[in-house]
PDB file of N, CA and C in Angstrom:
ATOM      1  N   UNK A   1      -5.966   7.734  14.577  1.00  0.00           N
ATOM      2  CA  UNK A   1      -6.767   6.808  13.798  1.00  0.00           C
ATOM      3  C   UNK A   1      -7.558   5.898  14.723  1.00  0.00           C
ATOM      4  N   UNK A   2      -6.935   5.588  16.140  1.00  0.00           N
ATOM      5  CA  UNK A   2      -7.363   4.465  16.995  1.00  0.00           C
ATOM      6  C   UNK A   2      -7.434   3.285  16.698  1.00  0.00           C
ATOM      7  N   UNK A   3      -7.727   2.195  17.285  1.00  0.00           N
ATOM      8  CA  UNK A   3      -7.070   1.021  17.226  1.00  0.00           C
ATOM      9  C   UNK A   3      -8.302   0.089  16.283  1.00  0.00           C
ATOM     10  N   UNK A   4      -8.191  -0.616  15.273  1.00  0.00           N
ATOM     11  CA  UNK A   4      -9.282  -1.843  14.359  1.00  0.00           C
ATOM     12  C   UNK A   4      -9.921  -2.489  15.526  1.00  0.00           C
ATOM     13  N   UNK A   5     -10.686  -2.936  15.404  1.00  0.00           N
ATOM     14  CA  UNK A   5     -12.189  -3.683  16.161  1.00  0.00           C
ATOM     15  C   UNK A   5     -10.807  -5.219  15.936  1.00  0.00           C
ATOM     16  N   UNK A   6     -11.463  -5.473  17.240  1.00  0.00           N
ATOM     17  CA  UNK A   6     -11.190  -7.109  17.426  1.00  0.00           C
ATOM     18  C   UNK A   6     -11.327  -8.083  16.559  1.00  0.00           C
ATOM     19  N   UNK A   7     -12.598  -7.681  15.461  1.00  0.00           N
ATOM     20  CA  UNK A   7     -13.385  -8.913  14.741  1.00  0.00           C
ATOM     21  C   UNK A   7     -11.959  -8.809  13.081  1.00  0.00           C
ATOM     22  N   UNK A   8     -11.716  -7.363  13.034  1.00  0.00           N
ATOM     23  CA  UNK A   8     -10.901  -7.631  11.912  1.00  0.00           C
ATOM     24  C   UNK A   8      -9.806  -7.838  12.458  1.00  0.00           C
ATOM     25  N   UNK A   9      -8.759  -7.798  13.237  1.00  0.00           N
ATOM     26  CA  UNK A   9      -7.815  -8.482  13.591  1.00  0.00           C
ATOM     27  C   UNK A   9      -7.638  -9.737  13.700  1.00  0.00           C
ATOM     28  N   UNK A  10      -8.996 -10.341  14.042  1.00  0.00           N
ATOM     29  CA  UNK A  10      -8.884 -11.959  13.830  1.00  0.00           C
ATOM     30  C   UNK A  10      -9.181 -12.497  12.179  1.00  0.00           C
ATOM     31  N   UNK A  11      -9.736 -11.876  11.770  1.00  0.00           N
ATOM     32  CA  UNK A  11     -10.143 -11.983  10.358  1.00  0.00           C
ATOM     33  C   UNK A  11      -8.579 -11.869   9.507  1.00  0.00           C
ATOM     34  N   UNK A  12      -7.539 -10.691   9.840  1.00  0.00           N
ATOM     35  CA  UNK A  12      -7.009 -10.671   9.097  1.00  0.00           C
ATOM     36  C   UNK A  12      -5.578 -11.342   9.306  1.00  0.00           C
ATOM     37  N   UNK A  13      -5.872 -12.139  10.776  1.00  0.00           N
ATOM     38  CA  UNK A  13      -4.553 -13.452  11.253  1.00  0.00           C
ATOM     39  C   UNK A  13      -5.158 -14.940  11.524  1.00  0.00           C
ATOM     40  N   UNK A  14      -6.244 -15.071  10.327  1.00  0.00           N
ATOM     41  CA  UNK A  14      -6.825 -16.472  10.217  1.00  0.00           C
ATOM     42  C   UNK A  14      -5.624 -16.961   9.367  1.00  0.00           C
ATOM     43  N   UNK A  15      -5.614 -18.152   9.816  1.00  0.00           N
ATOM     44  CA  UNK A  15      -4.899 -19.131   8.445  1.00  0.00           C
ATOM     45  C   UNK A  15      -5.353 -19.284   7.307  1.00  0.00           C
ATOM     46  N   UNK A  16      -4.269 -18.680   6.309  1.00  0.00           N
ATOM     47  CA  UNK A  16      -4.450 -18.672   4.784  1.00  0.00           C
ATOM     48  C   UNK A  16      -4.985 -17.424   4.255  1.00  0.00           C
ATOM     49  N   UNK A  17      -4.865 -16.396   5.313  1.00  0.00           N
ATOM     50  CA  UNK A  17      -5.699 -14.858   4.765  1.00  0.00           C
ATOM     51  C   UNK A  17      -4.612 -13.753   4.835  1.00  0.00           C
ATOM     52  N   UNK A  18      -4.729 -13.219   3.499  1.00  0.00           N
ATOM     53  CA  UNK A  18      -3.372 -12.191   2.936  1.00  0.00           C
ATOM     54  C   UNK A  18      -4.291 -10.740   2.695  1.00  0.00           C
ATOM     55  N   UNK A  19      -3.685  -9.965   2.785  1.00  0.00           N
ATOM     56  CA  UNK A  19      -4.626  -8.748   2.633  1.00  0.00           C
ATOM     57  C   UNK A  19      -4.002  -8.017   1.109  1.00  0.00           C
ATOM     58  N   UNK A  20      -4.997  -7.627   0.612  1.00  0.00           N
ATOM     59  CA  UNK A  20      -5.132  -7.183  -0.663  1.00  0.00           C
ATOM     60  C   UNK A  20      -5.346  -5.913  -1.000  1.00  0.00           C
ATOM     61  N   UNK A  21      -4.509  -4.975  -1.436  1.00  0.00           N
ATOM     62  CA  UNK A  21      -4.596  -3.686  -1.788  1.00  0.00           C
ATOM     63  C   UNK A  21      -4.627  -3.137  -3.177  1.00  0.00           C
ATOM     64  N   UNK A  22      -6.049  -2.379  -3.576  1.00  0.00           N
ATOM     65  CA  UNK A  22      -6.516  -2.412  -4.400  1.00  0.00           C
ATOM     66  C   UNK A  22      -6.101  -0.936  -5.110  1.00  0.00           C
ATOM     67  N   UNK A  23      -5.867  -0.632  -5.939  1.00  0.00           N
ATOM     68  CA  UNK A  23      -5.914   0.397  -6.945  1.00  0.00           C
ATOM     69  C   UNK A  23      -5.369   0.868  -7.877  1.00  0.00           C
ATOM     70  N   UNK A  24      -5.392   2.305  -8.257  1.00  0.00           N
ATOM     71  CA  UNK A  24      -5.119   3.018  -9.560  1.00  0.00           C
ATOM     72  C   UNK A  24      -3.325   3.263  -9.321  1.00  0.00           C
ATOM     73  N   UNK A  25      -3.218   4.110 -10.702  1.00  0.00           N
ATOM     74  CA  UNK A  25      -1.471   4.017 -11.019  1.00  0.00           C
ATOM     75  C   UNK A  25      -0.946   4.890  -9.528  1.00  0.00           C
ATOM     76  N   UNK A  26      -1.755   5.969  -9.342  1.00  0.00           N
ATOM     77  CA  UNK A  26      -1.345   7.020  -8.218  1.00  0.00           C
ATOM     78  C   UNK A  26      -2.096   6.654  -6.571  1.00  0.00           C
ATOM     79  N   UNK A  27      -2.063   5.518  -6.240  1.00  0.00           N
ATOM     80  CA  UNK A  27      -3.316   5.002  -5.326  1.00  0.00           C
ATOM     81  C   UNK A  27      -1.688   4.725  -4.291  1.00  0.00           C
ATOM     82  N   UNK A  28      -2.008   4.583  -2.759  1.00  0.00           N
ATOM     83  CA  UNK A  28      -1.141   4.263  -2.123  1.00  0.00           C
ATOM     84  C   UNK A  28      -0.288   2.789  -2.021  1.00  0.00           C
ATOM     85  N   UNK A  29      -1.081   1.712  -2.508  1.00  0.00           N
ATOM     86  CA  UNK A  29      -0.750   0.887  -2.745  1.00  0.00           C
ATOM     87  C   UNK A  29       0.070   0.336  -4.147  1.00  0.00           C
ATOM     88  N   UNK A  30       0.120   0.978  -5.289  1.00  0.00           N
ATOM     89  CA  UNK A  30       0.575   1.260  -6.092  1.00  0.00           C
ATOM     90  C   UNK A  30       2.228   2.102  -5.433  1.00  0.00           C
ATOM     91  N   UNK A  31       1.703   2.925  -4.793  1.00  0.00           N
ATOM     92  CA  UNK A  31       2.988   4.077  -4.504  1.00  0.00           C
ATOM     93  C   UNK A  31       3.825   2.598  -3.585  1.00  0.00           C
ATOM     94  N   UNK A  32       3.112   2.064  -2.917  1.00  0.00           N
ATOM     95  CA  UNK A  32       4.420   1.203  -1.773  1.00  0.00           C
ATOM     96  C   UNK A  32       4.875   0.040  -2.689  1.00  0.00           C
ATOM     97  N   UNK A  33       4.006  -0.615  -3.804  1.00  0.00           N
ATOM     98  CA  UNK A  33       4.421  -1.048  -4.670  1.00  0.00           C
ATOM     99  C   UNK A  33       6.057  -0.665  -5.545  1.00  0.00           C
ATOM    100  N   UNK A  34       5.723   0.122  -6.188  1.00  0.00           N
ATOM    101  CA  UNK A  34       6.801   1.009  -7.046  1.00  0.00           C
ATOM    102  C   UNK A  34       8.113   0.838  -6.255  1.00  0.00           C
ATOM    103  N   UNK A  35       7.635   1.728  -5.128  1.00  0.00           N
ATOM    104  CA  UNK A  35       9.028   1.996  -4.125  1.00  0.00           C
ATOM    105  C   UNK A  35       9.375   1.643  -3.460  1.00  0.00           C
ATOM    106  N   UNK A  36       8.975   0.036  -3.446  1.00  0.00           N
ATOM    107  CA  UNK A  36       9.743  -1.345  -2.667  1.00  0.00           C
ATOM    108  C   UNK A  36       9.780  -2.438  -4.044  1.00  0.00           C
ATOM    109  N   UNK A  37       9.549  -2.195  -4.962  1.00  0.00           N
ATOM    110  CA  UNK A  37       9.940  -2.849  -6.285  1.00  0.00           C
ATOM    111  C   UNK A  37       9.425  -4.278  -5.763  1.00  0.00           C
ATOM    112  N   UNK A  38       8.527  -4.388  -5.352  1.00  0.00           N
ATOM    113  CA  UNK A  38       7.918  -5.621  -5.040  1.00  0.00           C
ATOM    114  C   UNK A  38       5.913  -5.516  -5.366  1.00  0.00           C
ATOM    115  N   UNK A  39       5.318  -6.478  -5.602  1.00  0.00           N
ATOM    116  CA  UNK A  39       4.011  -6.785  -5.705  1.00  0.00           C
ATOM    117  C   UNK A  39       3.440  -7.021  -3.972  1.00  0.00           C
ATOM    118  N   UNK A  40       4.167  -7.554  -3.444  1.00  0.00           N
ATOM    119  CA  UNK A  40       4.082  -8.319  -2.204  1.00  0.00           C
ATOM    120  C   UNK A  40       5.029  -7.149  -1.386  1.00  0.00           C
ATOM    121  N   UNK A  41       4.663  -6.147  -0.698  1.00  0.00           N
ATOM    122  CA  UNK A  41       5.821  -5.360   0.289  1.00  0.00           C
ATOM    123  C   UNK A  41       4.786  -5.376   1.607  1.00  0.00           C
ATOM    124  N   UNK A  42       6.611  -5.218   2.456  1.00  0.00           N
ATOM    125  CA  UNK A  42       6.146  -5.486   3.892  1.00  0.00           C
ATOM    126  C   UNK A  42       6.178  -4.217   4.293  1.00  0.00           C
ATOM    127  N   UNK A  43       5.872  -4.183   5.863  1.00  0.00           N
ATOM    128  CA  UNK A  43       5.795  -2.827   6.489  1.00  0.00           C
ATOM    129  C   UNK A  43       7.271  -2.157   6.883  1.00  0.00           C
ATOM    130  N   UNK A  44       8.276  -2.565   6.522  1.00  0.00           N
ATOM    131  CA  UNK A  44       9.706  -2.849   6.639  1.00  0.00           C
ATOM    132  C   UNK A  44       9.998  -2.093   5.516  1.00  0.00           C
ATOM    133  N   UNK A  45       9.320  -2.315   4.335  1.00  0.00           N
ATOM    134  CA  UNK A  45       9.965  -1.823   3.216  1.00  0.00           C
ATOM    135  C   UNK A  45       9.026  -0.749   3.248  1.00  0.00           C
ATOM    136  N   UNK A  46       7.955  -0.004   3.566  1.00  0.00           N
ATOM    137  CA  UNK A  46       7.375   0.956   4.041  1.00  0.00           C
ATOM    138  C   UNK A  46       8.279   2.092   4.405  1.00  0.00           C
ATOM    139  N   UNK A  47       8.353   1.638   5.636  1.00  0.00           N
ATOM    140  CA  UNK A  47       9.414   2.285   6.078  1.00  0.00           C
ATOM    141  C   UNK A  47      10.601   2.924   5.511  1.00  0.00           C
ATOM    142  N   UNK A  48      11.453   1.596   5.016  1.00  0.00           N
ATOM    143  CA  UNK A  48      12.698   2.490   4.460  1.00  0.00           C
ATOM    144  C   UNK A  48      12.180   3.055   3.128  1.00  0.00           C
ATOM    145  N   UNK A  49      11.434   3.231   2.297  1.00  0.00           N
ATOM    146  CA  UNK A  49      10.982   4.085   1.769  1.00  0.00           C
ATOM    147  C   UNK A  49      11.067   5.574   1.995  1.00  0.00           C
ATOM    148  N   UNK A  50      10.446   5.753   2.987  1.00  0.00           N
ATOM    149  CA  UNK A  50      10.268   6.627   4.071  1.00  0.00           C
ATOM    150  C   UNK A  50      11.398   7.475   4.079  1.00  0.00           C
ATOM    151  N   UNK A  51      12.255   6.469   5.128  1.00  0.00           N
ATOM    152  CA  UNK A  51      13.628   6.982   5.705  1.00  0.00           C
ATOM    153  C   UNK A  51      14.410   7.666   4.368  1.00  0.00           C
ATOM    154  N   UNK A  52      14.326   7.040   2.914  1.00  0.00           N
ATOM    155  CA  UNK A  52      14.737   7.385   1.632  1.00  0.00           C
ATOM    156  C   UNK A  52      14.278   8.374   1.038  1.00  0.00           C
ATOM    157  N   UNK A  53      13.575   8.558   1.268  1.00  0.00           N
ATOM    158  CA  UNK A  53      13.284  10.210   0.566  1.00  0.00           C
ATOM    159  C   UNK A  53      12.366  11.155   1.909  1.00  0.00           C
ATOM    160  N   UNK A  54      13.007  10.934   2.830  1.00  0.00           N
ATOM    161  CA  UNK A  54      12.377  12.104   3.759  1.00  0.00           C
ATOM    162  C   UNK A  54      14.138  13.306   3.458  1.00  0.00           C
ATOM    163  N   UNK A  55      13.618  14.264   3.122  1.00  0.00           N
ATOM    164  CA  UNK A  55      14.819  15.451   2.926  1.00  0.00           C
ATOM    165  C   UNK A  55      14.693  15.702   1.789  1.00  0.00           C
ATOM    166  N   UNK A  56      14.321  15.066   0.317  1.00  0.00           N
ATOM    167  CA  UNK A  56      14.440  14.857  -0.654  1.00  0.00           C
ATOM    168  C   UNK A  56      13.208  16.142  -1.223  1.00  0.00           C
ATOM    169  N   UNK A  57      13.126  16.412  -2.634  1.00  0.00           N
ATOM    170  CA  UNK A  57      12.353  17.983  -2.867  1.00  0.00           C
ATOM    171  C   UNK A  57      11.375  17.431  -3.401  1.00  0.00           C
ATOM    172  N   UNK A  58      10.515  18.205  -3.775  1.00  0.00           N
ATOM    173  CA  UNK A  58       9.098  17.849  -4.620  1.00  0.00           C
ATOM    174  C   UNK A  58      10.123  17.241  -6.129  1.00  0.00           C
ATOM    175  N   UNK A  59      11.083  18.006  -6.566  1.00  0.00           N
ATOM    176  CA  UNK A  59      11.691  17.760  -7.801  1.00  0.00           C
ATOM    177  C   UNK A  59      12.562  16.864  -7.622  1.00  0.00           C
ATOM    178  N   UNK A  60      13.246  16.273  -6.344  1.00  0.00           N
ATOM    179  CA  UNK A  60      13.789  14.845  -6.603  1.00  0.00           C
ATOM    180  C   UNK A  60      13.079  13.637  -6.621  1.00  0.00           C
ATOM    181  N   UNK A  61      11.693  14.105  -6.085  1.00  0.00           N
ATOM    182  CA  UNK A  61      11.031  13.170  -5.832  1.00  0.00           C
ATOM    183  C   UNK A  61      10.307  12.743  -7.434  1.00  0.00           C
ATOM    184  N   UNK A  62       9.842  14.000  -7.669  1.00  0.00           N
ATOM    185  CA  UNK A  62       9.220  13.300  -9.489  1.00  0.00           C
ATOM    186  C   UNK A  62      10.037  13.081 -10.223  1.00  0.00           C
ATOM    187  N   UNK A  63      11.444  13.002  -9.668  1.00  0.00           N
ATOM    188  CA  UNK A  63      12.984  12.130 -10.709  1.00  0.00           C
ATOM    189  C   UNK A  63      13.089  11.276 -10.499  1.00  0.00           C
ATOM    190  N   UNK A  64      12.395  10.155  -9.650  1.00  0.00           N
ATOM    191  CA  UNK A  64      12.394   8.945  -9.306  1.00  0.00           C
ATOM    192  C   UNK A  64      11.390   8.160 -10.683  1.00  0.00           C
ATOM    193  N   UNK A  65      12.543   7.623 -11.134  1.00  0.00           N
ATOM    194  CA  UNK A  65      12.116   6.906 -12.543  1.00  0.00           C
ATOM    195  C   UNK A  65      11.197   5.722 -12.281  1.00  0.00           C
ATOM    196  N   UNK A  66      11.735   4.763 -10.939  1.00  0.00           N
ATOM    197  CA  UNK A  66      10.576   3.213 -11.245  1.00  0.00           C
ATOM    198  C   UNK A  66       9.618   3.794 -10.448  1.00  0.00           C
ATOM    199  N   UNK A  67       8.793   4.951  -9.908  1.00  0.00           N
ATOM    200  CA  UNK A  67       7.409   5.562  -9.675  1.00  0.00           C
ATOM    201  C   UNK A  67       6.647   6.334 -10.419  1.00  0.00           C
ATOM    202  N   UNK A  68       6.316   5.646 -10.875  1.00  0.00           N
ATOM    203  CA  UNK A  68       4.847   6.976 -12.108  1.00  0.00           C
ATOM    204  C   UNK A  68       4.058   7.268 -10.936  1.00  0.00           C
ATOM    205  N   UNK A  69       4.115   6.361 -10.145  1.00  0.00           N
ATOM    206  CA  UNK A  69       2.741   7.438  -8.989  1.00  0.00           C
ATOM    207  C   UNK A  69       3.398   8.905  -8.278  1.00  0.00           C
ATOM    208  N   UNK A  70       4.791   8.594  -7.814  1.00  0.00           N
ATOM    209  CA  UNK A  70       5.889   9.322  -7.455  1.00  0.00           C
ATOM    210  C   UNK A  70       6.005  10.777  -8.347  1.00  0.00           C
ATOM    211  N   UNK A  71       6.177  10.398  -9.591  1.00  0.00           N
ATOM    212  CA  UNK A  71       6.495  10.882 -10.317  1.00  0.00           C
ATOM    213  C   UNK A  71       5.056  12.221 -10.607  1.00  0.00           C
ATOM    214  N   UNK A  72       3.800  11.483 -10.474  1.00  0.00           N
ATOM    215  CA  UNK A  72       2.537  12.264 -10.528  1.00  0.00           C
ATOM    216  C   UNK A  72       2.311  13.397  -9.543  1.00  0.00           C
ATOM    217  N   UNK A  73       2.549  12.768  -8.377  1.00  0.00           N
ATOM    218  CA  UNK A  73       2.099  13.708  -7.550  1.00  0.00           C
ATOM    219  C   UNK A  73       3.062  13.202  -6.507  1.00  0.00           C
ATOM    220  N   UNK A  74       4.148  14.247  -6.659  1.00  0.00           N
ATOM    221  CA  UNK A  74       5.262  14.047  -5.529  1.00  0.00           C
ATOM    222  C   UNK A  74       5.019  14.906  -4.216  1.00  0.00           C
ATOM    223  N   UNK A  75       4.350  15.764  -3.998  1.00  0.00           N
ATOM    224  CA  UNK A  75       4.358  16.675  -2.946  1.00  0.00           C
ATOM    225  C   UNK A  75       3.085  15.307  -1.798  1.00  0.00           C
ATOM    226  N   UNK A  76       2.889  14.300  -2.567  1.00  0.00           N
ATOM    227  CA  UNK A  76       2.046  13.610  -1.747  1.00  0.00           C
ATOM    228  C   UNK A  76       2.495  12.123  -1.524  1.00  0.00           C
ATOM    229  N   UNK A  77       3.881  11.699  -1.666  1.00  0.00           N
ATOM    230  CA  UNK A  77       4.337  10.840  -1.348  1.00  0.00           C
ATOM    231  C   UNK A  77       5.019  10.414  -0.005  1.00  0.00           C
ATOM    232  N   UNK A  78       5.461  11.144   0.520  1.00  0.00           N
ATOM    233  CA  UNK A  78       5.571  11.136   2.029  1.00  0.00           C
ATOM    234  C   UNK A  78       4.393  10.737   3.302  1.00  0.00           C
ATOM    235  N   UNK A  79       3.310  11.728   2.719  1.00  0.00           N
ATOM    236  CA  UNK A  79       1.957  11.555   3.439  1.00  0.00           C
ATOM    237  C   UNK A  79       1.464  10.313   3.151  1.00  0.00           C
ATOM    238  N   UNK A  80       1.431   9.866   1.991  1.00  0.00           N
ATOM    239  CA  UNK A  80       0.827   8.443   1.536  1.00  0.00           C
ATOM    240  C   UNK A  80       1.457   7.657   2.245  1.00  0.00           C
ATOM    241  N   UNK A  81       2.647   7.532   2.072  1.00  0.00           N
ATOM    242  CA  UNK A  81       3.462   6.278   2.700  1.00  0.00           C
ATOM    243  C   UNK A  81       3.491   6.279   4.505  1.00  0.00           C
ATOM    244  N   UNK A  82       3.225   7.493   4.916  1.00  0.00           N
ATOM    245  CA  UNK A  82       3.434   7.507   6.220  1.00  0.00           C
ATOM    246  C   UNK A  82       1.853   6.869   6.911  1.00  0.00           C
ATOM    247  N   UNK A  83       0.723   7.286   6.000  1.00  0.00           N
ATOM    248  CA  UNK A  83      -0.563   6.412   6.624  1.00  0.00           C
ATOM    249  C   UNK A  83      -0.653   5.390   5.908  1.00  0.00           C
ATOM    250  N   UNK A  84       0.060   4.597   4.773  1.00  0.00           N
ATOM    251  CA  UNK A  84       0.065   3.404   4.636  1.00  0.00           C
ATOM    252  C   UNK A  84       0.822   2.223   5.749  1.00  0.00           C
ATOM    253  N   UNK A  85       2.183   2.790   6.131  1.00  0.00           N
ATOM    254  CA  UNK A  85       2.691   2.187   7.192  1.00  0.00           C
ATOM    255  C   UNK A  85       2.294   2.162   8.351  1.00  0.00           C
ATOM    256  N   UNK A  86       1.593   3.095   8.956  1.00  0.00           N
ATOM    257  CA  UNK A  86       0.611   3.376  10.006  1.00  0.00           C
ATOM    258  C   UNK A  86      -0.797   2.124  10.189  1.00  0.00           C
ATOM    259  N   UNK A  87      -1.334   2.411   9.366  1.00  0.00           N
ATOM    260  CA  UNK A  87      -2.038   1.304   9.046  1.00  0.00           C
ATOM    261  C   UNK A  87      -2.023  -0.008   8.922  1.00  0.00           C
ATOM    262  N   UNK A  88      -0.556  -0.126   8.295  1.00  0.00           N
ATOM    263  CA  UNK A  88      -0.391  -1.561   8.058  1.00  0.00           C
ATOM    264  C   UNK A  88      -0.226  -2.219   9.783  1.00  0.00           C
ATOM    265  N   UNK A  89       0.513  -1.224  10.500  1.00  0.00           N
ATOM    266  CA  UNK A  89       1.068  -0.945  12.122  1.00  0.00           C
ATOM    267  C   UNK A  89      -0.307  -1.482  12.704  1.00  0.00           C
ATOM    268  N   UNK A  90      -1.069  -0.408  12.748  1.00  0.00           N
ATOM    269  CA  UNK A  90      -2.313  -0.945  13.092  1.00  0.00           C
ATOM    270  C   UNK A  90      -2.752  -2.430  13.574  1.00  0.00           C
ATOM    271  N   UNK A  91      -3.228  -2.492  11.952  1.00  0.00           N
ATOM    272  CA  UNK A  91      -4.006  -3.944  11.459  1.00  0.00           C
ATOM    273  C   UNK A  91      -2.363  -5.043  12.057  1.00  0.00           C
ATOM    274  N   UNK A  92      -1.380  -4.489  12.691  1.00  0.00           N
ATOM    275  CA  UNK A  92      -0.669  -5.715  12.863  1.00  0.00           C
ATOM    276  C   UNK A  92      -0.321  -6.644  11.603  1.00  0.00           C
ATOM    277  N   UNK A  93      -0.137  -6.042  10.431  1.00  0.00           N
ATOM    278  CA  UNK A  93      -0.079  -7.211   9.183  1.00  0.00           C
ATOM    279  C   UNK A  93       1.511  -6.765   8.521  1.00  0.00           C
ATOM    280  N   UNK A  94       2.339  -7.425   8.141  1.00  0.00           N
ATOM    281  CA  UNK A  94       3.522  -7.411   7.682  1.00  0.00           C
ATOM    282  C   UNK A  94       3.248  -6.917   6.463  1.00  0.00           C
ATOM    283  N   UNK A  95       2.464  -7.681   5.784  1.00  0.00           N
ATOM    284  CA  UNK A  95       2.371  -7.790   3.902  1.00  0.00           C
ATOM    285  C   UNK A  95       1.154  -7.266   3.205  1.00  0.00           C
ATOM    286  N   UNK A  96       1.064  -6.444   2.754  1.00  0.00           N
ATOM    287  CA  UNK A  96      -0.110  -6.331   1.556  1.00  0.00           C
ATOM    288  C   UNK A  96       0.508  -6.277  -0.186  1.00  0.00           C
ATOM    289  N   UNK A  97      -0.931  -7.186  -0.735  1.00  0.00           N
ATOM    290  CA  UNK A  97      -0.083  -7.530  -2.353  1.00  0.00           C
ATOM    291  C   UNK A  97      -1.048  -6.469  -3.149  1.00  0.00           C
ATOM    292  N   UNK A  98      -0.027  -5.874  -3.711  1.00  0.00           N
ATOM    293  CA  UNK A  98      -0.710  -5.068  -4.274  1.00  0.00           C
ATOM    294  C   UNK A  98      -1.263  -5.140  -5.758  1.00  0.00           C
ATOM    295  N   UNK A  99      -2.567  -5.195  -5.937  1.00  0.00           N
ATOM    296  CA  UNK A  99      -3.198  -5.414  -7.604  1.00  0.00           C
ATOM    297  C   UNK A  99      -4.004  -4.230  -8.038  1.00  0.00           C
ATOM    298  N   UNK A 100      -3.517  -3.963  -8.889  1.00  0.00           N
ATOM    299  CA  UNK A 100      -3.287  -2.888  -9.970  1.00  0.00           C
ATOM    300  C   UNK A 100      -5.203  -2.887  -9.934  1.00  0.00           C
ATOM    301  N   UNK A 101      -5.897  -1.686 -10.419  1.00  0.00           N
ATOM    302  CA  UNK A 101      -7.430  -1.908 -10.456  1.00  0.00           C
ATOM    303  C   UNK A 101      -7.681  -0.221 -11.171  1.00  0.00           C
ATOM    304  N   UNK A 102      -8.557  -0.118 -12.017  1.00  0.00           N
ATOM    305  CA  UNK A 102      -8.624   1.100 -12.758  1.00  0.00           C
ATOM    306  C   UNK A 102     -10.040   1.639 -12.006  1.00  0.00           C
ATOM    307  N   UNK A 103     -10.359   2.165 -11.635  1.00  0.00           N
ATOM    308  CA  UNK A 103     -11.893   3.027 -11.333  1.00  0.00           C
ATOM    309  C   UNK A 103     -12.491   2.135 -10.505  1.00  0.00           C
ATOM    310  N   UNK A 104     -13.487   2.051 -10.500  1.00  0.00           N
ATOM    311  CA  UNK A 104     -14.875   1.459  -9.517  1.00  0.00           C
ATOM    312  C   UNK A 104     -13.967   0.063  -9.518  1.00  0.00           C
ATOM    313  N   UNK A 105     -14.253  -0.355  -7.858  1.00  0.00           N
ATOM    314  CA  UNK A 105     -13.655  -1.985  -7.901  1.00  0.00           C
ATOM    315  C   UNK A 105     -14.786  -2.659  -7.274  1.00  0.00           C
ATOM    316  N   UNK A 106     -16.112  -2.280  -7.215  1.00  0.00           N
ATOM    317  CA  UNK A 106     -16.815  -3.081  -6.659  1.00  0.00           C
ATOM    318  C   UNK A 106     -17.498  -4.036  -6.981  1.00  0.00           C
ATOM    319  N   UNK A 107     -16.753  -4.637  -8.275  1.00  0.00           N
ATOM    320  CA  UNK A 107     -16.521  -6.094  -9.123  1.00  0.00           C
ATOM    321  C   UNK A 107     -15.721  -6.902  -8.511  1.00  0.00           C
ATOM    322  N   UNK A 108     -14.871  -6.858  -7.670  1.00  0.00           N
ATOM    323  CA  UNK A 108     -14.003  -7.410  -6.878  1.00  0.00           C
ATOM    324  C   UNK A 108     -14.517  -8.247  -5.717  1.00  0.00           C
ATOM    325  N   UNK A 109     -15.358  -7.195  -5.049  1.00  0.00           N
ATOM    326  CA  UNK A 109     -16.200  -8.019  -3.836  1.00  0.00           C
ATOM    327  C   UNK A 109     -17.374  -9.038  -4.464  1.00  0.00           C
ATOM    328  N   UNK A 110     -17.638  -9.034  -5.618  1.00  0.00           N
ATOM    329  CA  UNK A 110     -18.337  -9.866  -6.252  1.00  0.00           C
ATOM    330  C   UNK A 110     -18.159 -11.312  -6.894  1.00  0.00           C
ATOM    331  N   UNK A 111     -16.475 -11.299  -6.978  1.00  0.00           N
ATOM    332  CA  UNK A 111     -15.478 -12.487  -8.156  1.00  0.00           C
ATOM    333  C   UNK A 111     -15.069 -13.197  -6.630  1.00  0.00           C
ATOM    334  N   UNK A 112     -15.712 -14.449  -7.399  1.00  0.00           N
ATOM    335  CA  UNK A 112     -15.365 -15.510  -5.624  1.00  0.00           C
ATOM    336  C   UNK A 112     -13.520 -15.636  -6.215  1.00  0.00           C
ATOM    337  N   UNK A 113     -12.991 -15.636  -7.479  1.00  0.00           N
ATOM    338  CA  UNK A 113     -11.460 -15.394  -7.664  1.00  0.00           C
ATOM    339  C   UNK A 113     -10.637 -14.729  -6.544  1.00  0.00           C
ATOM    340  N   UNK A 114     -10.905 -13.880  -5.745  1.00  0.00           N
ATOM    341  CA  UNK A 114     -10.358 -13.026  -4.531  1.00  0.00           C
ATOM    342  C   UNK A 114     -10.659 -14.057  -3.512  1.00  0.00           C
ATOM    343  N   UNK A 115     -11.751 -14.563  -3.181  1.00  0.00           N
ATOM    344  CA  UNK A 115     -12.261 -14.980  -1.710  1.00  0.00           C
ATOM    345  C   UNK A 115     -12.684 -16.023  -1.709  1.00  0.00           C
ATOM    346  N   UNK A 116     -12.232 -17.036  -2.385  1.00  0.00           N
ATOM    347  CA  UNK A 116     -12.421 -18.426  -2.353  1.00  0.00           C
ATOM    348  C   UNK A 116     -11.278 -18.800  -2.592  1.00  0.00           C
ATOM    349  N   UNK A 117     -10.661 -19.858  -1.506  1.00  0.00           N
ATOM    350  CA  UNK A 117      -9.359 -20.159  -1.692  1.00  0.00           C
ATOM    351  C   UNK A 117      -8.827 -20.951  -2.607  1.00  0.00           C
TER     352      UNK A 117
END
């Protein structure tokens, strides 16, 4: 993947700046959602995610009741979670909160509600 530009690393360890992960029921952020039973998960709970269903079948995996994303498309839950934690690794960030968003979000970059403190 190689390493984020300098300018967003400082951007995303300013004081008072949380990073925000946007999407649908089956979106990766949704998936780390579900399967850290948190809104707010760290790269910690990434992980043991991970460690929790690596061995596990396409069919134990869509038996996992608190994931509808899990549950959708299980042969792609491993991969998701492994470049979500990667990423998070990356960018150096513990936490992303995850908010739910149906189709086009480019109403989002528009609502000073996100980016005005």
């Amino acid at each position: 993947i190689g390493q984020p530009p300098d300018w967003l690393l400082r951007k995303l360890h300013a004081p008072g700046v949380s990073l925000v992960g946007l999407g649908g029921d089956t979106s990766v952020f949704c998936l780390g959602s579900e399967l850290s039973a948190k809104t707010c998960f760290s790269r910690s709970d990434i992980l043991e995610a991970i460690e929790n269903l690596c061995g596990k079948t396409d069919l134990q995996i869509r038996l996992i009741e608190e994931s509808n994303a899990a549950q959708k498309m299980p042969h792609n839950v491993i991969p998701k979670l492994s470049l979500l934690y990667t990423v998070m690794d990356l960018l150096q960030t513990d936490a992303v909160n995850f908010q739910h968003s149906n189709g086009n979000s480019i109403g989002v970059m528009l609502t000073d509600d996100f980016w005005v403190p």
